[in-house]
C-alpha atoms as a PDB file:
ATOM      1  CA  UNK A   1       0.000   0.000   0.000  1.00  0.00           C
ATOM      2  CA  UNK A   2       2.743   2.579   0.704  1.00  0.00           C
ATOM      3  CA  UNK A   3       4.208   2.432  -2.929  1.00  0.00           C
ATOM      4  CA  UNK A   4       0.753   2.916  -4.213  1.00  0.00           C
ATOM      5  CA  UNK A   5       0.352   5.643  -1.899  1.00  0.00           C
ATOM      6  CA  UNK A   6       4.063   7.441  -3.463  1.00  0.00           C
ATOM      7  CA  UNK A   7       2.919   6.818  -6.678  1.00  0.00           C
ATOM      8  CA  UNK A   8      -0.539   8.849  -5.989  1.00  0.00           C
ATOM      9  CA  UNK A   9       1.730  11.862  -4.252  1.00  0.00           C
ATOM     10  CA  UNK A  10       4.378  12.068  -7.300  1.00  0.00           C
ATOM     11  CA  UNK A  11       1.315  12.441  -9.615  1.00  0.00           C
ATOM     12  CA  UNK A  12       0.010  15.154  -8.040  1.00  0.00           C
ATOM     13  CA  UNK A  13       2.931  16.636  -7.980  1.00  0.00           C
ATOM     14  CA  UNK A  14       3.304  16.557 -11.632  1.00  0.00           C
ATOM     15  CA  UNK A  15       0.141  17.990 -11.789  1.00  0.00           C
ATOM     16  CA  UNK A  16       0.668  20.774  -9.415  1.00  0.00           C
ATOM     17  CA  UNK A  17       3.757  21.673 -11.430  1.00  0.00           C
ATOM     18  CA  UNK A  18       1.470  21.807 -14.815  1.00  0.00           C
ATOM     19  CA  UNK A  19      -0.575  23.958 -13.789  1.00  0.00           C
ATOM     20  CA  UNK A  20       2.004  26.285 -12.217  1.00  0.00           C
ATOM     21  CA  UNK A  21       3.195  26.627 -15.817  1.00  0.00           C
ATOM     22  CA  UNK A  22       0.499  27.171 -17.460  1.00  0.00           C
ATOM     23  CA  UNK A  23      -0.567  29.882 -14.914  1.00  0.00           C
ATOM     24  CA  UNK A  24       2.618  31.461 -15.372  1.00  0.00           C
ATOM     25  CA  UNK A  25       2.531  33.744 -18.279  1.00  0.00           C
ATOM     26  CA  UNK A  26       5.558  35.030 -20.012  1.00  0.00           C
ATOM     27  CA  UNK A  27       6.765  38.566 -20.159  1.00  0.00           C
ATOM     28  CA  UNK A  28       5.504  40.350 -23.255  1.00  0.00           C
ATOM     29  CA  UNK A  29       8.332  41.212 -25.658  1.00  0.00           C
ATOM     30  CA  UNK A  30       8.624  44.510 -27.296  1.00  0.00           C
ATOM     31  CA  UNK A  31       8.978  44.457 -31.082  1.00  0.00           C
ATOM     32  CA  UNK A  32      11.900  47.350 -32.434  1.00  0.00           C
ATOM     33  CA  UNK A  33       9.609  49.021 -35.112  1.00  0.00           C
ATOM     34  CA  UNK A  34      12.165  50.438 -37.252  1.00  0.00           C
ATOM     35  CA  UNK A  35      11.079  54.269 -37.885  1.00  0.00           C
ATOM     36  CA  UNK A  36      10.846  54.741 -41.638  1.00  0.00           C
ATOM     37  CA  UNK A  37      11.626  58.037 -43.100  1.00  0.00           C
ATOM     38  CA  UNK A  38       8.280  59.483 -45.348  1.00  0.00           C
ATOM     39  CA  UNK A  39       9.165  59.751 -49.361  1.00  0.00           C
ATOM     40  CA  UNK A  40       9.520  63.184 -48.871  1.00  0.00           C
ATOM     41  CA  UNK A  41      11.993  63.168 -46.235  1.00  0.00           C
ATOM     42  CA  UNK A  42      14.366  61.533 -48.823  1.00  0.00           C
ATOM     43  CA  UNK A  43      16.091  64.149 -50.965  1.00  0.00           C
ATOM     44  CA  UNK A  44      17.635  63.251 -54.174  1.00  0.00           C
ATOM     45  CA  UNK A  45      20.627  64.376 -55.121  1.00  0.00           C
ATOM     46  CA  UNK A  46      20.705  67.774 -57.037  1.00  0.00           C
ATOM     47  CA  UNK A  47      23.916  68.257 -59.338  1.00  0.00           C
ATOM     48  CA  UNK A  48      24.577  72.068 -59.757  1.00  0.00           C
ATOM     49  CA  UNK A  49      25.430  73.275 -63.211  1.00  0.00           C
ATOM     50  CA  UNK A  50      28.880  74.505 -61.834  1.00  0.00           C
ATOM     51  CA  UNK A  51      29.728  70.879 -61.453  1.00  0.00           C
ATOM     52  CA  UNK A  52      32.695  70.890 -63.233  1.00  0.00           C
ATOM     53  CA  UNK A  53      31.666  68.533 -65.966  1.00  0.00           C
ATOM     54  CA  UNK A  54      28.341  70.181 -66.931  1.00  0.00           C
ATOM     55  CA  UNK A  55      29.940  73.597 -66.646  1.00  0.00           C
ATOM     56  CA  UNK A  56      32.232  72.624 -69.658  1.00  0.00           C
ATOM     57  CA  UNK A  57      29.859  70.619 -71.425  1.00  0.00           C
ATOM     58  CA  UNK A  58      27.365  73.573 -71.403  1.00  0.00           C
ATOM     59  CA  UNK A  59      30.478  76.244 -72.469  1.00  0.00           C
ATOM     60  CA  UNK A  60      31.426  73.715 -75.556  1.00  0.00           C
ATOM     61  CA  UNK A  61      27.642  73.345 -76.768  1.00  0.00           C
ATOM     62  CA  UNK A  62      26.645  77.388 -76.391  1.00  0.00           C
ATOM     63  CA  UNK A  63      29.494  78.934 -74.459  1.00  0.00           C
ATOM     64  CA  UNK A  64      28.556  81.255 -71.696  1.00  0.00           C
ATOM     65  CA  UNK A  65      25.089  81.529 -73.101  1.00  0.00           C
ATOM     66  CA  UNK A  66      24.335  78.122 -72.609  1.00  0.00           C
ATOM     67  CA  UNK A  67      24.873  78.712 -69.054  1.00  0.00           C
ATOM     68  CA  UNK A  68      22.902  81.257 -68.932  1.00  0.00           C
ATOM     69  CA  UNK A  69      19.714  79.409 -70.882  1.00  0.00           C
ATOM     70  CA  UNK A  70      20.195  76.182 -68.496  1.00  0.00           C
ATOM     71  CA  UNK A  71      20.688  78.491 -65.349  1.00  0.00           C
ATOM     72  CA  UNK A  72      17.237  80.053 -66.086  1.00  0.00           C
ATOM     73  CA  UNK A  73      15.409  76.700 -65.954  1.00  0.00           C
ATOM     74  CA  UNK A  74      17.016  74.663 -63.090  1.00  0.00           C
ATOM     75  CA  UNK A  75      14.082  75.241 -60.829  1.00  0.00           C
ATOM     76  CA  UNK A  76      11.324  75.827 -62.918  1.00  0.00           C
ATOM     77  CA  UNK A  77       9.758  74.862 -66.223  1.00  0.00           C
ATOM     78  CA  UNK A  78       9.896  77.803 -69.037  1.00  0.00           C
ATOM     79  CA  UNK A  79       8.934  77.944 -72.770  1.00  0.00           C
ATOM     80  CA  UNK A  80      11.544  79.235 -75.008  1.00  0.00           C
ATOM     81  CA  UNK A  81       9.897  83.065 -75.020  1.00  0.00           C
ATOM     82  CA  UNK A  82       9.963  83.276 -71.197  1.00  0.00           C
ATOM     83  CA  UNK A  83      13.486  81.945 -71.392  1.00  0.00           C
ATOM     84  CA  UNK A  84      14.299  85.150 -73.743  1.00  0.00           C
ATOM     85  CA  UNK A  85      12.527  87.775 -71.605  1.00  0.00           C
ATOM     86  CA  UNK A  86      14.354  86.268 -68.411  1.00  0.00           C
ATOM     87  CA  UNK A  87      17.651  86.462 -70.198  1.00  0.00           C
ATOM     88  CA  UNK A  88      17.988  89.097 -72.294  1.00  0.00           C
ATOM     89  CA  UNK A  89      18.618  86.779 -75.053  1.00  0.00           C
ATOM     90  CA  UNK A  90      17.344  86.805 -78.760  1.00  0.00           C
ATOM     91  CA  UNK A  91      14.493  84.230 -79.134  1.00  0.00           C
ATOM     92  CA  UNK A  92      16.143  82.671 -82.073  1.00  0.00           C
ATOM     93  CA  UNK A  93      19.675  81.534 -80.021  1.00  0.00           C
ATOM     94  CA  UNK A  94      16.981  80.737 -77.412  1.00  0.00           C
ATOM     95  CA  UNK A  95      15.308  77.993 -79.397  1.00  0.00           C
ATOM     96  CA  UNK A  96      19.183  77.382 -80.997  1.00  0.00           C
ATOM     97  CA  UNK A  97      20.557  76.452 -77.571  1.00  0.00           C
ATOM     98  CA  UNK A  98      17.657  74.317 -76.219  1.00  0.00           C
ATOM     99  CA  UNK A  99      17.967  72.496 -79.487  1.00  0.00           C
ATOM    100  CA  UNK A 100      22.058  71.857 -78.894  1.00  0.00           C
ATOM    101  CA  UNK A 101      21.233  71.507 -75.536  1.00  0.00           C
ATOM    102  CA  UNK A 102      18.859  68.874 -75.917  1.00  0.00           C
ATOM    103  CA  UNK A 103      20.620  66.752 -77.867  1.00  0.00           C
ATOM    104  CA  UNK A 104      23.607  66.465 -75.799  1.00  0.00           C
ATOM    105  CA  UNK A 105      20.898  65.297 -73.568  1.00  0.00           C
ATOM    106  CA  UNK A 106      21.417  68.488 -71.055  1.00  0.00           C
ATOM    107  CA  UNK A 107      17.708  69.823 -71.084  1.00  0.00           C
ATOM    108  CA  UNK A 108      14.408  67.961 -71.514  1.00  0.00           C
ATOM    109  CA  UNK A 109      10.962  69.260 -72.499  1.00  0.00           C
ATOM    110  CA  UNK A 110       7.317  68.677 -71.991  1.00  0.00           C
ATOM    111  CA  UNK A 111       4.698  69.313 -74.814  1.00  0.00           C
ATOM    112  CA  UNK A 112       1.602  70.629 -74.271  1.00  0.00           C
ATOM    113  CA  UNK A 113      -1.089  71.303 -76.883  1.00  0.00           C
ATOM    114  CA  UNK A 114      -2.749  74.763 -77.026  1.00  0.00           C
ATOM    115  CA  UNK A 115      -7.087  74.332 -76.635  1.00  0.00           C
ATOM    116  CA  UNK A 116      -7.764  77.437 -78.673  1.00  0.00           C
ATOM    117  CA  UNK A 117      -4.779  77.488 -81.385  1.00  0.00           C
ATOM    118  CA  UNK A 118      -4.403  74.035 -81.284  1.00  0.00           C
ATOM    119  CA  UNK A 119      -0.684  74.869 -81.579  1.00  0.00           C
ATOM    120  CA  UNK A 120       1.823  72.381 -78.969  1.00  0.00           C
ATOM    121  CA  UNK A 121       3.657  74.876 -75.825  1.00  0.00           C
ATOM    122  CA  UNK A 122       7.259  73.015 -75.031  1.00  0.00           C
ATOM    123  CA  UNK A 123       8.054  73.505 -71.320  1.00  0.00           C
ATOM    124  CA  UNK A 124      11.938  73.218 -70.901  1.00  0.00           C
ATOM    125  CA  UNK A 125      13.936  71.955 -68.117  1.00  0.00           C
ATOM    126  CA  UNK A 126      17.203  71.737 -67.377  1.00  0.00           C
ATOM    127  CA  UNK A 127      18.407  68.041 -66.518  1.00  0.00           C
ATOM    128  CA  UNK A 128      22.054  67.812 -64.988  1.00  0.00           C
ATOM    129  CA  UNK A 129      22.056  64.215 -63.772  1.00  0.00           C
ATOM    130  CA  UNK A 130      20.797  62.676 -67.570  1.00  0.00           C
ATOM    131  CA  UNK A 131      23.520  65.237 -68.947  1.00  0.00           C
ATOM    132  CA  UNK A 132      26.119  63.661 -66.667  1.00  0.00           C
ATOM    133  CA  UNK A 133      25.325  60.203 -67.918  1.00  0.00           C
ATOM    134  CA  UNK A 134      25.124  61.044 -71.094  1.00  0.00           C
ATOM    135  CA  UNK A 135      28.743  62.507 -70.782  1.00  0.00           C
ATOM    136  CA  UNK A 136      30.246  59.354 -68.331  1.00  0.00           C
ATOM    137  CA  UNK A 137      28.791  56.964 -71.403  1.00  0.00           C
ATOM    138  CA  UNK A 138      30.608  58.776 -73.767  1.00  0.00           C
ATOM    139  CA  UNK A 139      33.672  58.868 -72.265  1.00  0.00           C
ATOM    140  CA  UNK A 140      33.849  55.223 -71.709  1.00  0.00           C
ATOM    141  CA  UNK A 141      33.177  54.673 -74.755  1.00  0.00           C
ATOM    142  CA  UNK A 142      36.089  56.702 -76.015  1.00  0.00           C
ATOM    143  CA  UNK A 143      37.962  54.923 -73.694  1.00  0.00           C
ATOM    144  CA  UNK A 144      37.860  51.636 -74.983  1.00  0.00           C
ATOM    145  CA  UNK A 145      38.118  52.823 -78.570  1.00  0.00           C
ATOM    146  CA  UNK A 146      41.770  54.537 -76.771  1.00  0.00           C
ATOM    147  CA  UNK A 147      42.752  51.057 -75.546  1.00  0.00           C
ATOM    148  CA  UNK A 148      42.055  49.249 -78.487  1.00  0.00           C
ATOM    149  CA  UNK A 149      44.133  51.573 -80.255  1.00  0.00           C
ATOM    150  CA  UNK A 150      46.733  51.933 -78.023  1.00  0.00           C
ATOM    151  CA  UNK A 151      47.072  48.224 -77.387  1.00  0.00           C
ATOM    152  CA  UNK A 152      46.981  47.522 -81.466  1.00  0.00           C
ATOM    153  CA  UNK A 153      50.132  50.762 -81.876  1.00  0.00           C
ATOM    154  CA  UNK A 154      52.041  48.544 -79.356  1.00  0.00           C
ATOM    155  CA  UNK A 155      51.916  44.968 -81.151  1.00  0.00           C
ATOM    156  CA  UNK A 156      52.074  46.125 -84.427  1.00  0.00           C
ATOM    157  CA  UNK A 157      55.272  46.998 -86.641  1.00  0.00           C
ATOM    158  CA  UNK A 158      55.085  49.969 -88.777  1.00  0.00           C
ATOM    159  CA  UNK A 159      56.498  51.230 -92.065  1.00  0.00           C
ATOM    160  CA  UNK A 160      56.364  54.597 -93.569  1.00  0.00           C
ATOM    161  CA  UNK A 161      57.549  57.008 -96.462  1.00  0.00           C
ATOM    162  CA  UNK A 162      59.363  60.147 -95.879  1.00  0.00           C
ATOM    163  CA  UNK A 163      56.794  61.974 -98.081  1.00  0.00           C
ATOM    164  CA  UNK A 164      54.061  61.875 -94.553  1.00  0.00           C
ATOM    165  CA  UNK A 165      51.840  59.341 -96.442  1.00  0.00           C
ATOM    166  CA  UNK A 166      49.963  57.069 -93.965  1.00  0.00           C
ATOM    167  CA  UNK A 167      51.667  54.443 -92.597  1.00  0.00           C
ATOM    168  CA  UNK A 168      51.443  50.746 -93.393  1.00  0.00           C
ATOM    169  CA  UNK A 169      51.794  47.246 -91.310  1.00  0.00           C
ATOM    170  CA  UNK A 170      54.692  44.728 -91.974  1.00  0.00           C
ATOM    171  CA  UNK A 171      52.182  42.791 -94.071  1.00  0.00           C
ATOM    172  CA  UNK A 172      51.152  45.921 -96.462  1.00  0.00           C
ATOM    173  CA  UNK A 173      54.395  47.167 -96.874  1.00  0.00           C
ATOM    174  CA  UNK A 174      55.508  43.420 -97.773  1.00  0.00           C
ATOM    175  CA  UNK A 175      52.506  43.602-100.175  1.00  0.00           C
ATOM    176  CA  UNK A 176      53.966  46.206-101.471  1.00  0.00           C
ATOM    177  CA  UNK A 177      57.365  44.929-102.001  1.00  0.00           C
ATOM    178  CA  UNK A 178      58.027  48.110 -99.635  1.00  0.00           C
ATOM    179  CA  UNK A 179      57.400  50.566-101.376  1.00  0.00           C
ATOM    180  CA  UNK A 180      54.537  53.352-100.659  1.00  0.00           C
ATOM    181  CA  UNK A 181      51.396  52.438-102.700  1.00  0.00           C
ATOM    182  CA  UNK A 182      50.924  56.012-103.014  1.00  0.00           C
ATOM    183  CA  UNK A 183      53.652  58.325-103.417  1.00  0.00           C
ATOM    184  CA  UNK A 184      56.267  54.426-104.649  1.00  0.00           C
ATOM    185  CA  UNK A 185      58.911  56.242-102.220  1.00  0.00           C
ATOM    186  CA  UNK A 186      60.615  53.350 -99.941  1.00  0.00           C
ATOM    187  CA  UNK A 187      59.431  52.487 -96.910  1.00  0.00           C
ATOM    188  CA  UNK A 188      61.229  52.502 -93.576  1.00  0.00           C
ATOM    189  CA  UNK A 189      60.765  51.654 -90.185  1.00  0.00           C
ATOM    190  CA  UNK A 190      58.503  53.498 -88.399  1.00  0.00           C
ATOM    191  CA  UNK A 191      58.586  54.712 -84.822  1.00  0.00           C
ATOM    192  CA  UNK A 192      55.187  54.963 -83.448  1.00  0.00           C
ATOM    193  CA  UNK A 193      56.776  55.874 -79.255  1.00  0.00           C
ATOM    194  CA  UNK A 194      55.386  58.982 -79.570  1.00  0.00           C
ATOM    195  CA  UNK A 195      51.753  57.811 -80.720  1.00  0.00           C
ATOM    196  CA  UNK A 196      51.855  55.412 -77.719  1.00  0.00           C
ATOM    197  CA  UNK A 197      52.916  58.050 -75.196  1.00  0.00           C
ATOM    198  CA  UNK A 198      50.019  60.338 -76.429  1.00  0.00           C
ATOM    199  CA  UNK A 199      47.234  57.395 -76.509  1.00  0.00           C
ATOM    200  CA  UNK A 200      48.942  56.914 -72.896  1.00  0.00           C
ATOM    201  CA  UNK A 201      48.383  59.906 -71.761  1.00  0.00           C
ATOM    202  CA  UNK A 202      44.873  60.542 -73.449  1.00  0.00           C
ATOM    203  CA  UNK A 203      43.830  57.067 -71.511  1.00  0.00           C
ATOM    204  CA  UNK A 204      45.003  58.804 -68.334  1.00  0.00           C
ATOM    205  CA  UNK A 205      43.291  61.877 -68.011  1.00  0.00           C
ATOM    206  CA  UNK A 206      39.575  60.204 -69.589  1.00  0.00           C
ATOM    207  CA  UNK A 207      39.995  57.795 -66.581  1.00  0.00           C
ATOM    208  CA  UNK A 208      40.893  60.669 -64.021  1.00  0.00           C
ATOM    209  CA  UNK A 209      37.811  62.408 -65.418  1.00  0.00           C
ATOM    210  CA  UNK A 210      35.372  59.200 -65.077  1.00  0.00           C
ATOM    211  CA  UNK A 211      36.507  58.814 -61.492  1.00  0.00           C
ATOM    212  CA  UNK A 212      35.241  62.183 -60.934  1.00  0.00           C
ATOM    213  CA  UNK A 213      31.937  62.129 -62.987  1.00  0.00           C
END
């Protein structure tokens, strides 16, 4: 009878102990809410137009006046007549500009069509970060073409007249029994070090200028 009776007591021990964890409850746990910043909270980027690169770009396509066009619409869209009044500048190199302008992918526009002359408004804008693409892309492309070039000048042997007619490979000039296929002077060696040196230094400064842009 007395193990029966330990048996009874570890039970309700067990039992006891259930129900003290079920009655326990655990401590609530408080979730980190990470505080996200509103859409308008993030700025973009604005690239001025005295970034070096666009300031150049803008002085090769229109010189100081295209400064002066793109300055006049960083903030605000302007038809071309506006643009004139603001400026002082004659509507014709107005429209001129935007037109240079836009293709060099500097400015962009927005058409609107006219309800009583049926004629279509263009609103201009100014667009430094699509201009400074359109720049980086172009300059990586000329960089490769300088590479390829560079890398052909240094594994190929050239041969040349003393009359400045273009130069010719080892093949051509063997072609030729070397002799220029143009002027029949002989050809000689020809050294192409200071081509190299040039392409070199080309290479150098469009990759100094990428790291920037």
């Amino acid at each position: 009878m007395a193990k029966k009776t330990s048996k009874k007591i570890v039970k309700a021990k067990k039992k006891t102990a259930t129900k003290v964890k079920q009655g326990k409850k655990a401590a609530p746990v408080s979730a980190k809410r990470t505080k996200v910043q509103p859409k308008e909270a993030i700025e973009k980027k604005v690239i001025p137009l005295e970034n070096p690169t666009i300031y150049e770009l803008l002085h090769q396509i229109a010189g100081e006046h295209g400064y002066t066009v793109a300055k006049a619409i960083v903030s605000e869209e302007l038809t071309d007549e506006e643009i004139a009044k603001r400026t002082g500048i004659r509507l014709n190199l107005v429209r001129r500009i935007l037109y240079d302008l836009y293709d060099n992918r500097v400015v962009s526009y927005r058409r609107v069509r006219d309800e009583n002359s049926g004629w279509y408004i263009y609103y201009w804008k100014v667009d430094p970060e699509r201009a400074l693409a359109y720049v980086k892309t172009n300059r990586q492309l000329l960089l490769q073409r300088l590479e390829e070039q560079l890398e052909k000048e240094k594994n190929t042997i050239y041969f040349s007249c003393s009359n400045g007619c273009p130069k010719m490979t080892l093949e051509e000039a063997a072609e030729n029994d070397f002799k220029c296929s143009r002027c029949k002077g002989k050809l000689e060696p020809y050294d192409n070090s200071a081509v190299i040196i040039s392409l070199e230094r080309r290479i150098q400064t469009l990759r100094e200028q990428l790291a920037q842009t």
